[in-house]
C-alpha atoms as a PDB file:
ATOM      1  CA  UNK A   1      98.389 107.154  59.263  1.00  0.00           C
ATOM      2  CA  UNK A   2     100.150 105.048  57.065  1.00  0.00           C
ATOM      3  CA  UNK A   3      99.689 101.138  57.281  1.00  0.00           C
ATOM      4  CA  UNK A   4     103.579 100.478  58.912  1.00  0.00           C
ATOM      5  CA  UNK A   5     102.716 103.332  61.565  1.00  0.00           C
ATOM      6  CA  UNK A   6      99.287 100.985  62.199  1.00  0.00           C
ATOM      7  CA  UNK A   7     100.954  97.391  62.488  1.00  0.00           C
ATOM      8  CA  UNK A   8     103.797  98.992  64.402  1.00  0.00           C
ATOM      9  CA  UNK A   9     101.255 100.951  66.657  1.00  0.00           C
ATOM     10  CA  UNK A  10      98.842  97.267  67.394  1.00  0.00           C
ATOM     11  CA  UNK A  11     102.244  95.464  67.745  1.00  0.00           C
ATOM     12  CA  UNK A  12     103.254  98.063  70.724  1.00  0.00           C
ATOM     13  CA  UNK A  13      99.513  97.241  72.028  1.00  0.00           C
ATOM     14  CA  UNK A  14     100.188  94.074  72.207  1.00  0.00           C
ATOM     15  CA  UNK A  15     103.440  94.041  73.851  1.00  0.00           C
ATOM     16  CA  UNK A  16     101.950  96.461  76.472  1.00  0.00           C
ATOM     17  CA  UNK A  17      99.059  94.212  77.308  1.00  0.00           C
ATOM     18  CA  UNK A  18     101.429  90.887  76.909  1.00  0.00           C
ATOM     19  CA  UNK A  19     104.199  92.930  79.245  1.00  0.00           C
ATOM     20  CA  UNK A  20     100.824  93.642  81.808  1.00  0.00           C
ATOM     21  CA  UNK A  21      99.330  90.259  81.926  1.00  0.00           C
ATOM     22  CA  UNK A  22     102.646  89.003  82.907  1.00  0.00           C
ATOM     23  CA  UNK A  23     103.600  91.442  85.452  1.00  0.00           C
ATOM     24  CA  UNK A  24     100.060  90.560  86.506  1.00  0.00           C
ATOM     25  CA  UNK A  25     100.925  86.719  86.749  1.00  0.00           C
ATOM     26  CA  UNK A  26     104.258  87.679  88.410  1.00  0.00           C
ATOM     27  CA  UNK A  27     102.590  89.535  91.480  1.00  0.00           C
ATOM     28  CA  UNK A  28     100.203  87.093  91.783  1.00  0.00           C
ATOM     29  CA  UNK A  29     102.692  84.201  91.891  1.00  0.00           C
ATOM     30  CA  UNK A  30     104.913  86.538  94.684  1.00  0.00           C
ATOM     31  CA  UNK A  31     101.890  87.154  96.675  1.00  0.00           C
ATOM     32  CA  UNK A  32     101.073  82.922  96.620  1.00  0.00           C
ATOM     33  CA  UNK A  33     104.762  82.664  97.268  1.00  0.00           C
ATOM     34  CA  UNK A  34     104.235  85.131 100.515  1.00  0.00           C
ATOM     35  CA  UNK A  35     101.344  83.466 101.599  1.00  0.00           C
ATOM     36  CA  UNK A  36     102.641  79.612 101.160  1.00  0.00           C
ATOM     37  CA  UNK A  37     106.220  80.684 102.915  1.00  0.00           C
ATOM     38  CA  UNK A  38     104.451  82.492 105.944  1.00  0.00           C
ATOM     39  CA  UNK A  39     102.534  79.422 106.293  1.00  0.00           C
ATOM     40  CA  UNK A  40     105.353  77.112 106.686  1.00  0.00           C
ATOM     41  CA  UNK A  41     107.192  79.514 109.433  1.00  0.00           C
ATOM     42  CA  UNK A  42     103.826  79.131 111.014  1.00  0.00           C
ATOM     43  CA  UNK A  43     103.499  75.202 110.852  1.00  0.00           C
ATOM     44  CA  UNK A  44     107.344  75.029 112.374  1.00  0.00           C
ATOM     45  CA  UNK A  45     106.347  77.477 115.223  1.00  0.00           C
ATOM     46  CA  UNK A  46     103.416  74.853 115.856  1.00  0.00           C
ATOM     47  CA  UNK A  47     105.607  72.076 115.558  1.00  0.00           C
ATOM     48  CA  UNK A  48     108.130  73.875 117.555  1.00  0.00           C
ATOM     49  CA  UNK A  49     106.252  73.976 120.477  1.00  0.00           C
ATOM     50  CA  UNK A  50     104.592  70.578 120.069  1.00  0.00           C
ATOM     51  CA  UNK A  51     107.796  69.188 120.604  1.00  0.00           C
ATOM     52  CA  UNK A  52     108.304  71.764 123.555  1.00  0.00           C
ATOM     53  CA  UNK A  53     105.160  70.384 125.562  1.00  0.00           C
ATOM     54  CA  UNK A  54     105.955  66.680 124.641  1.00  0.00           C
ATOM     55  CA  UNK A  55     109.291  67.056 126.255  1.00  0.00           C
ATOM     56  CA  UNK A  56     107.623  69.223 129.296  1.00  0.00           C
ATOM     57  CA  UNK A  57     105.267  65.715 129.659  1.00  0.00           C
ATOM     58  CA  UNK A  58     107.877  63.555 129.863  1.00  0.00           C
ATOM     59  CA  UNK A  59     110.378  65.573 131.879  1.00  0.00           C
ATOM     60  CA  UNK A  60     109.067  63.485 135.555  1.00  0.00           C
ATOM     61  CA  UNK A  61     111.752  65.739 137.275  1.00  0.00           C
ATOM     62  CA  UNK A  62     110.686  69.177 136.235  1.00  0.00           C
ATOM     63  CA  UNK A  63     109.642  71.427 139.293  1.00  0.00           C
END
């Protein structure tokens, strides 16, 4: 194996492992992005029916 064959073989490796770690970093980021978005539809369901029972309090002519 000539010395071109070996730079351009470890500069491949490297842009396979550099091409992996960021894949890596971009599932991770999706999966924080899943977790921090189904956590905010959760907080406005909670808030949601906060409001629901505070109105059913103060509603004096409800049945």
């Amino acid at each position: 194996m000539s010395l071109a064959s070996l730079t351009i073989s470890k500069a491949v490796d490297i842009k396979y492992v550099t091409v992996n770690c960021q894949t890596k970093k971009l599932v991770d980021l999706e999966k924080q992005a899943r977790r921090l978005n189904q956590n905010l539809v959760a907080s406005k369901l909670q808030a949601s029916v906060k409001m629901s029972q505070r109105v059913d309090q103060r509603n004096h002519h409800k049945p």
